[in-house]
PDB file of N, CA and C in Angstrom:
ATOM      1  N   UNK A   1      -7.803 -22.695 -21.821  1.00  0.00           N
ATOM      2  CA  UNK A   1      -7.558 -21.341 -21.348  1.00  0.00           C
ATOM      3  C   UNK A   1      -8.742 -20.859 -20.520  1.00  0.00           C
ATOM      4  N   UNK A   2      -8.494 -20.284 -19.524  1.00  0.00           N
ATOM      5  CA  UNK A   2      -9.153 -19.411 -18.198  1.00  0.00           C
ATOM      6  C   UNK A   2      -9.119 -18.353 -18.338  1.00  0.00           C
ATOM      7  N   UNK A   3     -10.205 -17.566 -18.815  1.00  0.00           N
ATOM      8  CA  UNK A   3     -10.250 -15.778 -18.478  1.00  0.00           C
ATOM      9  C   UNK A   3     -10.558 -15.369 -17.369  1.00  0.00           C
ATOM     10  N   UNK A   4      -9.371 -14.687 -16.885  1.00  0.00           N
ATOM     11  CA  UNK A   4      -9.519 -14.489 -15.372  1.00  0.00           C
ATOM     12  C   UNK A   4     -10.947 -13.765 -15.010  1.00  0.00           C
ATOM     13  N   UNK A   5     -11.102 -12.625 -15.842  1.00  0.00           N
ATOM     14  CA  UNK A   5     -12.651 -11.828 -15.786  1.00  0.00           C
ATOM     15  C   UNK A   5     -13.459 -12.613 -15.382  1.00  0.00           C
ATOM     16  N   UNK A   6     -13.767 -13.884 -16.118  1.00  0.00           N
ATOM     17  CA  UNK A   6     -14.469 -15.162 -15.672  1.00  0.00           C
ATOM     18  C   UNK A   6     -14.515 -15.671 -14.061  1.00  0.00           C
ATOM     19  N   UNK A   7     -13.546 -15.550 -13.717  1.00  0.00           N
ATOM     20  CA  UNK A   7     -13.790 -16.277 -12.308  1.00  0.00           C
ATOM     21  C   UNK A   7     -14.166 -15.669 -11.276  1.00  0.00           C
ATOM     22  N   UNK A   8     -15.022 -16.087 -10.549  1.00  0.00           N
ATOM     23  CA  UNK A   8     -15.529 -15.729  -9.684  1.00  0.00           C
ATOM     24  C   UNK A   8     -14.736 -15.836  -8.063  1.00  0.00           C
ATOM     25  N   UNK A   9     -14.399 -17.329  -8.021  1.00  0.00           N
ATOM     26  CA  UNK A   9     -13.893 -17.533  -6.578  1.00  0.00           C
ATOM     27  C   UNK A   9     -12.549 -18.640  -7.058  1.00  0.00           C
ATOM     28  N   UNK A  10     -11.673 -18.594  -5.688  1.00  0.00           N
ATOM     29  CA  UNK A  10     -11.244 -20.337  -5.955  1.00  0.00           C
ATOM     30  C   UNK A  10     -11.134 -20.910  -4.163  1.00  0.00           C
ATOM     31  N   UNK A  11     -11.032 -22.019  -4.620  1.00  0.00           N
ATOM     32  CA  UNK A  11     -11.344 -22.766  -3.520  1.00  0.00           C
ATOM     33  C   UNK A  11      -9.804 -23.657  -2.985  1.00  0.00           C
ATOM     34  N   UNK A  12      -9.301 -23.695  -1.918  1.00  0.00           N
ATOM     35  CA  UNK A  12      -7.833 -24.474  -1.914  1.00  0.00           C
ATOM     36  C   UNK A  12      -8.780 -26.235  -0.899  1.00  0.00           C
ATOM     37  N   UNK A  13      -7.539 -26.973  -1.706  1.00  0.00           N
ATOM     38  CA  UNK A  13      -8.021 -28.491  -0.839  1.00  0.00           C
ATOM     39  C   UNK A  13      -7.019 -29.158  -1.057  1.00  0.00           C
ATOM     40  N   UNK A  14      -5.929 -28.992  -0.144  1.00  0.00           N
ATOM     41  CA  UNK A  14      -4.599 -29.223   0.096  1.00  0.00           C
ATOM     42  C   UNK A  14      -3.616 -28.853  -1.258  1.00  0.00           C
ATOM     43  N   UNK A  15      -3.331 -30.164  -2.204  1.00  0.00           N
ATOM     44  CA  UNK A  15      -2.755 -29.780  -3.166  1.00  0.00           C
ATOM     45  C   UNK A  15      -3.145 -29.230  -4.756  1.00  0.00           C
ATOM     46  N   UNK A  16      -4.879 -29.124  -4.474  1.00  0.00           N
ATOM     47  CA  UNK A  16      -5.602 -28.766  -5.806  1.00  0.00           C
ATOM     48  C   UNK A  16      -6.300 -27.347  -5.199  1.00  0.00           C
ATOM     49  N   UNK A  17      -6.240 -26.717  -6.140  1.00  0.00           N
ATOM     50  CA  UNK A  17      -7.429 -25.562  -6.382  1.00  0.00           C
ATOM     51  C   UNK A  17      -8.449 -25.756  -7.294  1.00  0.00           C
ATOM     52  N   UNK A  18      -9.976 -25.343  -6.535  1.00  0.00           N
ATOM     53  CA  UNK A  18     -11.010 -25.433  -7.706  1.00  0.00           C
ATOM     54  C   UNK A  18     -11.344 -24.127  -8.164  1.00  0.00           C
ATOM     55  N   UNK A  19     -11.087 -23.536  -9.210  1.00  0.00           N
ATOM     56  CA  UNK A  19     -11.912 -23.182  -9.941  1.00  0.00           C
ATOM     57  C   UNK A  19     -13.236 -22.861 -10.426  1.00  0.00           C
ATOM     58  N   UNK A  20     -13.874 -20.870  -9.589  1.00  0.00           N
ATOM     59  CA  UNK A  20     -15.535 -21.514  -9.871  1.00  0.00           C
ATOM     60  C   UNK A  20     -15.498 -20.105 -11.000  1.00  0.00           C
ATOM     61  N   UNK A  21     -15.978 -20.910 -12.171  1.00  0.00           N
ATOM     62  CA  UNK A  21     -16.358 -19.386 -13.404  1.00  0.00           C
ATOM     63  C   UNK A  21     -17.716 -19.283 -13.264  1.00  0.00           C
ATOM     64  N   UNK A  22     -17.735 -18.188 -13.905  1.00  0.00           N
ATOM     65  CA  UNK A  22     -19.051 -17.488 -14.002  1.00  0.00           C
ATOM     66  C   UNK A  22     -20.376 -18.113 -14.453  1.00  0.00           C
ATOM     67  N   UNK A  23     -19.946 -19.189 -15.729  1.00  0.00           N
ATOM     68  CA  UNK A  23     -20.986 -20.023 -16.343  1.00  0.00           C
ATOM     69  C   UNK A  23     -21.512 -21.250 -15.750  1.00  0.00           C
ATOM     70  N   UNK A  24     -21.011 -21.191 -13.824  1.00  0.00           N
ATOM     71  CA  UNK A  24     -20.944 -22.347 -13.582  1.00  0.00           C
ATOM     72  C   UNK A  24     -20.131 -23.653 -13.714  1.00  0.00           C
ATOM     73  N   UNK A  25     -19.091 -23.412 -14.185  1.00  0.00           N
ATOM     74  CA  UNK A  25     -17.900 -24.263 -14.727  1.00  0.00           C
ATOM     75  C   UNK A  25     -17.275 -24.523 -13.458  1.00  0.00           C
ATOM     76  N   UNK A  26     -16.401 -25.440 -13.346  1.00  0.00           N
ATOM     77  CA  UNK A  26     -15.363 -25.598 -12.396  1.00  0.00           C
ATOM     78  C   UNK A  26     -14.284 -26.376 -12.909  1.00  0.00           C
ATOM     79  N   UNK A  27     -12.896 -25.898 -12.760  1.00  0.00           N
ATOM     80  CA  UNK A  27     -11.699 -26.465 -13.004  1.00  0.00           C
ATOM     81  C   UNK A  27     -11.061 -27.086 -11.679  1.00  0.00           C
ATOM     82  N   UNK A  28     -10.933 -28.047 -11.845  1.00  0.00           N
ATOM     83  CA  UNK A  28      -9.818 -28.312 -10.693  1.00  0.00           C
ATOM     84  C   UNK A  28      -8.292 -28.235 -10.966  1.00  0.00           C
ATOM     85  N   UNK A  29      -7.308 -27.640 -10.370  1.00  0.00           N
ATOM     86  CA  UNK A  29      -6.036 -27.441 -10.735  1.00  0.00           C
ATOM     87  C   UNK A  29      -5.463 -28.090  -9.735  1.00  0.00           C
ATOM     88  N   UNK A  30      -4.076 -28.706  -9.833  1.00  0.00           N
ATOM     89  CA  UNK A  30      -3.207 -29.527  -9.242  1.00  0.00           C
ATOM     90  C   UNK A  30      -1.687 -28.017  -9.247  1.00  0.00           C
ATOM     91  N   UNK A  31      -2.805 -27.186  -8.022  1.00  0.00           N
ATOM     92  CA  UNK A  31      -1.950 -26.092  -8.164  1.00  0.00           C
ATOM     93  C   UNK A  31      -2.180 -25.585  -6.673  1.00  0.00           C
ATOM     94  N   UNK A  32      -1.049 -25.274  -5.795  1.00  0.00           N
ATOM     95  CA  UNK A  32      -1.678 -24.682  -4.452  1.00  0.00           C
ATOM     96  C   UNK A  32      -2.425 -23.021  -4.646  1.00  0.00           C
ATOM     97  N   UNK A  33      -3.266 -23.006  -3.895  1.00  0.00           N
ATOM     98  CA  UNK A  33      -3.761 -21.776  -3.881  1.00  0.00           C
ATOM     99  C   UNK A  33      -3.062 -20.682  -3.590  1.00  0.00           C
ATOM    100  N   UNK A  34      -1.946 -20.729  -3.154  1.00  0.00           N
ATOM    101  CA  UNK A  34      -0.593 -19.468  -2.786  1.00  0.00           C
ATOM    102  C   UNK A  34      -0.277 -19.016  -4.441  1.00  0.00           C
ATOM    103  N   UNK A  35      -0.238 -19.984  -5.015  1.00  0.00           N
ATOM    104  CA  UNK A  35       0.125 -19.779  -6.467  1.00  0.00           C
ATOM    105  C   UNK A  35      -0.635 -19.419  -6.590  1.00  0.00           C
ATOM    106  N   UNK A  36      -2.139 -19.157  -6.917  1.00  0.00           N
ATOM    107  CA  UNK A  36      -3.227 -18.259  -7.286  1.00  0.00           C
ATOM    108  C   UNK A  36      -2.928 -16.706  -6.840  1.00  0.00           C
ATOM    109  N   UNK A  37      -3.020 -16.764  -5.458  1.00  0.00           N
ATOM    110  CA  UNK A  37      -2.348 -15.824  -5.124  1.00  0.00           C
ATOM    111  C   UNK A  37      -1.215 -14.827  -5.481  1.00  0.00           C
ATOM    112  N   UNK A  38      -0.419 -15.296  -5.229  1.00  0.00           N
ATOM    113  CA  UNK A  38       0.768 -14.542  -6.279  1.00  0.00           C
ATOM    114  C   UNK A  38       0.632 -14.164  -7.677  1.00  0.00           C
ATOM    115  N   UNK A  39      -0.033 -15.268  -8.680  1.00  0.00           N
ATOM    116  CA  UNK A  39      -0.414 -14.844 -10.098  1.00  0.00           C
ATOM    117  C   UNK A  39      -1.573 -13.685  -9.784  1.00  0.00           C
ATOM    118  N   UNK A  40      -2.364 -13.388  -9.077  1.00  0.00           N
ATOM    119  CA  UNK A  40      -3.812 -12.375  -8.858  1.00  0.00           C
ATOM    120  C   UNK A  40      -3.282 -11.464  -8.042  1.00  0.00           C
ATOM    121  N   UNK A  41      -2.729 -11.240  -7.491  1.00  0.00           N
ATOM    122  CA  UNK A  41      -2.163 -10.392  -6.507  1.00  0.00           C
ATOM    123  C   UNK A  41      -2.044  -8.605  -7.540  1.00  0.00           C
ATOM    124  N   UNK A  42      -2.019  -8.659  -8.623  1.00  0.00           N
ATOM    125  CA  UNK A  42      -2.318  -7.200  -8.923  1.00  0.00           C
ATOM    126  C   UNK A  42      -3.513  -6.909  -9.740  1.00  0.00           C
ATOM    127  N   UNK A  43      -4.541  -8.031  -9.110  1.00  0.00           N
ATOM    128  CA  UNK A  43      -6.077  -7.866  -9.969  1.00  0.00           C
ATOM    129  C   UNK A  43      -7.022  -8.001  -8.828  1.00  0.00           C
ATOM    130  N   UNK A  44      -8.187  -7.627  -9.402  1.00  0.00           N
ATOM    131  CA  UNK A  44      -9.117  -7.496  -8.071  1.00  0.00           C
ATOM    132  C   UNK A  44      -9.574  -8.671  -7.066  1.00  0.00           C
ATOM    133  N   UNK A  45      -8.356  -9.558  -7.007  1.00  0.00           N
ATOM    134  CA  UNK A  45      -8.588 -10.759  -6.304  1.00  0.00           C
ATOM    135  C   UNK A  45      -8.351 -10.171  -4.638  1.00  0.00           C
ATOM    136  N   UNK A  46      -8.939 -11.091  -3.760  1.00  0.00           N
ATOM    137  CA  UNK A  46      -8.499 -10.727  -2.478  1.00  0.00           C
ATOM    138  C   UNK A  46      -8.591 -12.555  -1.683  1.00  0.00           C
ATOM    139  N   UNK A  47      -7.592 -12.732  -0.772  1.00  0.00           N
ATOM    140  CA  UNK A  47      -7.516 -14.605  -0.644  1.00  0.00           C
ATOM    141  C   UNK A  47      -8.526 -13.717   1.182  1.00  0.00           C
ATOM    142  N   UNK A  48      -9.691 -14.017   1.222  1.00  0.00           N
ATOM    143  CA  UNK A  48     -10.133 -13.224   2.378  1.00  0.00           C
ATOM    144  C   UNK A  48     -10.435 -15.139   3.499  1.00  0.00           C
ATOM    145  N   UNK A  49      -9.572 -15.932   3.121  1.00  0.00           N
ATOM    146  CA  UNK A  49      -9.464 -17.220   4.140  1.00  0.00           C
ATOM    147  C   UNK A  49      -8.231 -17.675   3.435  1.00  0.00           C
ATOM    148  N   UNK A  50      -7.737 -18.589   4.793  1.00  0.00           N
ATOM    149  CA  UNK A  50      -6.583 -19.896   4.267  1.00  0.00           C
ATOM    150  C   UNK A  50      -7.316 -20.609   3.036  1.00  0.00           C
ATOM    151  N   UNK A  51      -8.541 -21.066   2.606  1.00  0.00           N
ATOM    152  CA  UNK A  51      -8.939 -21.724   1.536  1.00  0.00           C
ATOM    153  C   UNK A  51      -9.852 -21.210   0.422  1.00  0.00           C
ATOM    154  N   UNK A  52      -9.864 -19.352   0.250  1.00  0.00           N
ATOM    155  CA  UNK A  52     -10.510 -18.875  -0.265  1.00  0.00           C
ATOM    156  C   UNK A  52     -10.318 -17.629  -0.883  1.00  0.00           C
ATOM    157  N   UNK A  53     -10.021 -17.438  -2.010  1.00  0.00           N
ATOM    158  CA  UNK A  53     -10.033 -16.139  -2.722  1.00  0.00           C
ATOM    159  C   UNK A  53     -11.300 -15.481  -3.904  1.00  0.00           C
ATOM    160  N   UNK A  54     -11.589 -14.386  -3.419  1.00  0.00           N
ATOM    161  CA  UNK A  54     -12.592 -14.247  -4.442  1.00  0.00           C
ATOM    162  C   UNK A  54     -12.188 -12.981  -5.227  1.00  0.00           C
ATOM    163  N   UNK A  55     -13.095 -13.044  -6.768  1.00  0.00           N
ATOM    164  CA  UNK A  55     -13.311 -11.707  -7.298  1.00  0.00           C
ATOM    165  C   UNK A  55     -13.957 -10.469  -6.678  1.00  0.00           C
ATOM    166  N   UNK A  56     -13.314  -9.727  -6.525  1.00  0.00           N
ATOM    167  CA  UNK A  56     -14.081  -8.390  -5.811  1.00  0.00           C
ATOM    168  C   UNK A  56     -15.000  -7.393  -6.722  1.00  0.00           C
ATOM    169  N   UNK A  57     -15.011  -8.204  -7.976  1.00  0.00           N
ATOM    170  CA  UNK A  57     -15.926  -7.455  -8.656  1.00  0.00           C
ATOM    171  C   UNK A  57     -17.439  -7.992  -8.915  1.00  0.00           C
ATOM    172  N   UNK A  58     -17.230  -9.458  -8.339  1.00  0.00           N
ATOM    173  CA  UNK A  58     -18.275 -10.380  -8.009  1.00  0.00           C
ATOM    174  C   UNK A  58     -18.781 -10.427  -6.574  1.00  0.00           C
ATOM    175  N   UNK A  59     -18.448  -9.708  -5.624  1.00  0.00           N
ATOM    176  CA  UNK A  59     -18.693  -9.469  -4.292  1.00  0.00           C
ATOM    177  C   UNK A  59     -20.243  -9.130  -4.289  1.00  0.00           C
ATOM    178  N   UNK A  60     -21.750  -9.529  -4.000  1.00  0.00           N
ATOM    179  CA  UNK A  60     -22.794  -9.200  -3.671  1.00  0.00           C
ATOM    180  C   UNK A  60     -22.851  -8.613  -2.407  1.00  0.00           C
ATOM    181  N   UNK A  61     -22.748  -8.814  -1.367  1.00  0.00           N
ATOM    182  CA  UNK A  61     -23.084  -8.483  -0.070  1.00  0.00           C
ATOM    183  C   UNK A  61     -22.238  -9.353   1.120  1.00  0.00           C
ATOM    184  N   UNK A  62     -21.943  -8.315   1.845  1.00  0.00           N
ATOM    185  CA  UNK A  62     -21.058  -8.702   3.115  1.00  0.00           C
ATOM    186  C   UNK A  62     -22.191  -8.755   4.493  1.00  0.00           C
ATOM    187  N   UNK A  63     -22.263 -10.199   5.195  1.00  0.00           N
ATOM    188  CA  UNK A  63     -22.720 -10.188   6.088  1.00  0.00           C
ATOM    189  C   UNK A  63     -21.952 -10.156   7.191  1.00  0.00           C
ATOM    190  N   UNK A  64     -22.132  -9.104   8.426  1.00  0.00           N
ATOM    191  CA  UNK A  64     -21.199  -9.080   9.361  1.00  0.00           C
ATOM    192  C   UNK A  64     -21.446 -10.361  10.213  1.00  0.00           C
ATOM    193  N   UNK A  65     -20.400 -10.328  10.975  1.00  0.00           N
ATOM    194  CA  UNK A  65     -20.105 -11.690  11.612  1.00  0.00           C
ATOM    195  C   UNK A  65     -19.011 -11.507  12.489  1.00  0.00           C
ATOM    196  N   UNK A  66     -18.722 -12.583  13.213  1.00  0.00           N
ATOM    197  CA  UNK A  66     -16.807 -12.254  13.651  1.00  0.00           C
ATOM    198  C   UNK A  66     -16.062 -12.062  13.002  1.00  0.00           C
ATOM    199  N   UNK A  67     -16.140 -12.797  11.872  1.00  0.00           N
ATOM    200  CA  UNK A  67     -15.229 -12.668  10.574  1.00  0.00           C
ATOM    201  C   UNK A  67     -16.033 -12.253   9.754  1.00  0.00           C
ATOM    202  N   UNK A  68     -17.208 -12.751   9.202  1.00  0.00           N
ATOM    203  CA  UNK A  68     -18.021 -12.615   8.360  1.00  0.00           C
ATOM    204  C   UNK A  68     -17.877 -13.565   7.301  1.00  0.00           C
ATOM    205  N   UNK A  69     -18.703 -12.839   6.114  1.00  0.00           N
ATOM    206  CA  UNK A  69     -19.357 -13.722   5.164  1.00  0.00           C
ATOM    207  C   UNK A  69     -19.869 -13.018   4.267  1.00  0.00           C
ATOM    208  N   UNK A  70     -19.212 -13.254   2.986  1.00  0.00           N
ATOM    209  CA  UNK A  70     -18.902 -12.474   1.532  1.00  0.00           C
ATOM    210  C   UNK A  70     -20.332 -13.548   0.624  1.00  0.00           C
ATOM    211  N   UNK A  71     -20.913 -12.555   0.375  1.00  0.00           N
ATOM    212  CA  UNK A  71     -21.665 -13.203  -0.354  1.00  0.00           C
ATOM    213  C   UNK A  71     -21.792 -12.839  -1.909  1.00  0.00           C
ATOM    214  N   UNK A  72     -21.145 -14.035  -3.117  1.00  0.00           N
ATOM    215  CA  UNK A  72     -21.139 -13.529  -4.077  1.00  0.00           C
ATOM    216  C   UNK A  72     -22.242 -13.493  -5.067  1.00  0.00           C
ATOM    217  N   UNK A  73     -22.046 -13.111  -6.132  1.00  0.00           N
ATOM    218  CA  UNK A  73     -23.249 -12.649  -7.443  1.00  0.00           C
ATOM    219  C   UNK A  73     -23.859 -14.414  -7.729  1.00  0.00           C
ATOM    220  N   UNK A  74     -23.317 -15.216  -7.462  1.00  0.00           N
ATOM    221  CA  UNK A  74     -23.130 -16.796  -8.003  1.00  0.00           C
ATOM    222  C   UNK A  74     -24.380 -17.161  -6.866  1.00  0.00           C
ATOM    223  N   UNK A  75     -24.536 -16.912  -5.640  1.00  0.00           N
ATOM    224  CA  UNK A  75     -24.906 -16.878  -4.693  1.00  0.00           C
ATOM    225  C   UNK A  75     -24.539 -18.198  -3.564  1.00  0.00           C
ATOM    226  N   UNK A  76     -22.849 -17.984  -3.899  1.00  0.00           N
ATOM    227  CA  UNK A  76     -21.511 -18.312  -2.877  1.00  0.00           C
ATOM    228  C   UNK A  76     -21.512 -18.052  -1.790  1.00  0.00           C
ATOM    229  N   UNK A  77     -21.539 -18.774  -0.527  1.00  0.00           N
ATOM    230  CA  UNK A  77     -21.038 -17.937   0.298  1.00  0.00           C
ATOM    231  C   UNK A  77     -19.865 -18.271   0.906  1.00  0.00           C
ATOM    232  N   UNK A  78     -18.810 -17.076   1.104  1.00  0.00           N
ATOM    233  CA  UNK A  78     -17.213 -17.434   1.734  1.00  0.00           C
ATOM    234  C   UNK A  78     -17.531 -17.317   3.181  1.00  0.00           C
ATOM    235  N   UNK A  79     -16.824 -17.985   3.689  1.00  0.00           N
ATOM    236  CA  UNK A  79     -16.616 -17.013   5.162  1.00  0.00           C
ATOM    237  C   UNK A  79     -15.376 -16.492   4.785  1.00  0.00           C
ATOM    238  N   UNK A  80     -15.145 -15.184   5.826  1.00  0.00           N
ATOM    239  CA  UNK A  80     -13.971 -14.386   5.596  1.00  0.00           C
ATOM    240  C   UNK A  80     -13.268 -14.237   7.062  1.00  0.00           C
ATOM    241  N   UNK A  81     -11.900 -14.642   7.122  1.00  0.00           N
ATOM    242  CA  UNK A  81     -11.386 -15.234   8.329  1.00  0.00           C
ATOM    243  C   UNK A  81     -11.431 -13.835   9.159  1.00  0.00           C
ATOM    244  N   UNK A  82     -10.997 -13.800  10.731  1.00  0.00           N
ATOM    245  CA  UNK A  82     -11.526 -13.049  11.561  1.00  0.00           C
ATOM    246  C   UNK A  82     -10.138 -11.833  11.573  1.00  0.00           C
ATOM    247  N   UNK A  83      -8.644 -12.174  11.319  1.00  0.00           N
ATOM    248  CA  UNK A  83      -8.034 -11.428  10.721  1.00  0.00           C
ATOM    249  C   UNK A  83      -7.296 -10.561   9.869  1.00  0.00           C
ATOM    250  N   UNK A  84      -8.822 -11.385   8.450  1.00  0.00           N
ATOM    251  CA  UNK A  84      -8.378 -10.831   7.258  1.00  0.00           C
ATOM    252  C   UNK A  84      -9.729  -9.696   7.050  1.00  0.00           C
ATOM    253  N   UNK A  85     -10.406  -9.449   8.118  1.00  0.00           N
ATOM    254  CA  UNK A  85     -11.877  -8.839   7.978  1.00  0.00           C
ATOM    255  C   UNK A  85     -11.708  -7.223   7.481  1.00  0.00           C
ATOM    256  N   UNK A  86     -10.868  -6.922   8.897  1.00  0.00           N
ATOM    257  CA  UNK A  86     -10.173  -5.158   8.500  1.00  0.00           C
ATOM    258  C   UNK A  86     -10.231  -5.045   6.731  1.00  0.00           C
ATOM    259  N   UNK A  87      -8.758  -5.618   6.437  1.00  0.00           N
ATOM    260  CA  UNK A  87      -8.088  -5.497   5.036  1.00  0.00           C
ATOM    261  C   UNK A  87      -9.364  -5.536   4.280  1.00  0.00           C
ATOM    262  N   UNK A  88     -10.210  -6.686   4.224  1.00  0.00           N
ATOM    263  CA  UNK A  88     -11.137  -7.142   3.555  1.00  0.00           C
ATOM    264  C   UNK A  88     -11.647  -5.854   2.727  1.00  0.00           C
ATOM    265  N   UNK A  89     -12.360  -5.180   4.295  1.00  0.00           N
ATOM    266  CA  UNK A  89     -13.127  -4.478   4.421  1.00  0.00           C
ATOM    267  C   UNK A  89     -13.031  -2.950   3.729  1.00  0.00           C
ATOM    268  N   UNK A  90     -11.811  -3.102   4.082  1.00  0.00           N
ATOM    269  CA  UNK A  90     -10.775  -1.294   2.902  1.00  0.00           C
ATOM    270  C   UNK A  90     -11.013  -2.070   1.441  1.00  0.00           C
ATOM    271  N   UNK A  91     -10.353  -3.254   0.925  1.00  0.00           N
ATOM    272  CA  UNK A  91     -10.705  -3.443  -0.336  1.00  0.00           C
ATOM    273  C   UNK A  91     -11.469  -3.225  -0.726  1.00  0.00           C
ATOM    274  N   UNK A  92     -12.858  -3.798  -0.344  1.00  0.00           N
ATOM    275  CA  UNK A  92     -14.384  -3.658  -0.614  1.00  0.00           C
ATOM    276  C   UNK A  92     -14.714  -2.677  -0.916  1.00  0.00           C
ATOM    277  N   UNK A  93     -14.071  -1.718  -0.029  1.00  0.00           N
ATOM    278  CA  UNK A  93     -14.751  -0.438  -0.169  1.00  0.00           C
ATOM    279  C   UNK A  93     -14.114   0.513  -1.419  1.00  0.00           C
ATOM    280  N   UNK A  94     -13.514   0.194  -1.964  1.00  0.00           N
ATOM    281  CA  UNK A  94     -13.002   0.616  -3.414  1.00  0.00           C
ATOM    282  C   UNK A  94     -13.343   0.599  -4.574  1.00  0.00           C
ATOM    283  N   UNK A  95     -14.371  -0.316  -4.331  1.00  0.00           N
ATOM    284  CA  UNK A  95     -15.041  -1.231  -5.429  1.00  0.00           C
ATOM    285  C   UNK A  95     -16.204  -0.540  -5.977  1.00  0.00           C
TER     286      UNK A  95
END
């Protein structure tokens, strides 16, 4: 079992998702990342790339960019694709 609170990010690589928790752990799942998606979709997840969703409660600092670059508490860094930046950017700011 996975406590979602726990996770920080996930990562897509074609037909697996990895899994990054908080303690440093990583799961790999034989699960597409759309399915992450849809299961997180009413928690503070946001998929801010085709291969990347993170916790928004783990969000450290946003470096601007074209798209930019989410930098988390883990000291992760996403890039965040160039037309998910807007949206991104309203989420964030909720937080």
């Amino acid at each position: 079992m996975i406590r979602i609170e726990q996770i920080i990010r996930l990562e897509a690589d074609r037909n697996y998702t990895t899994i990054f928790m908080l303690d440093k752990a990583r799961h790999v799942v034989t699960r597409k990342i759309g399915e992450f998606e849809l299961l997180l979709e009413d928690m503070p997840f946001y998929r801010v790339h085709q291969s990347h969703i993170v916790n928004l409660h783990f969000v450290d600092r946003y470096i601007r960019g074209e798209g930019g670059t989410v930098v988390l508490e883990d000291g992760s860094h996403v890039e965040v694709a160039r037309r998910r930046k807007e949206d991104f950017l309203k989420r964030i700011c909720h937080f």
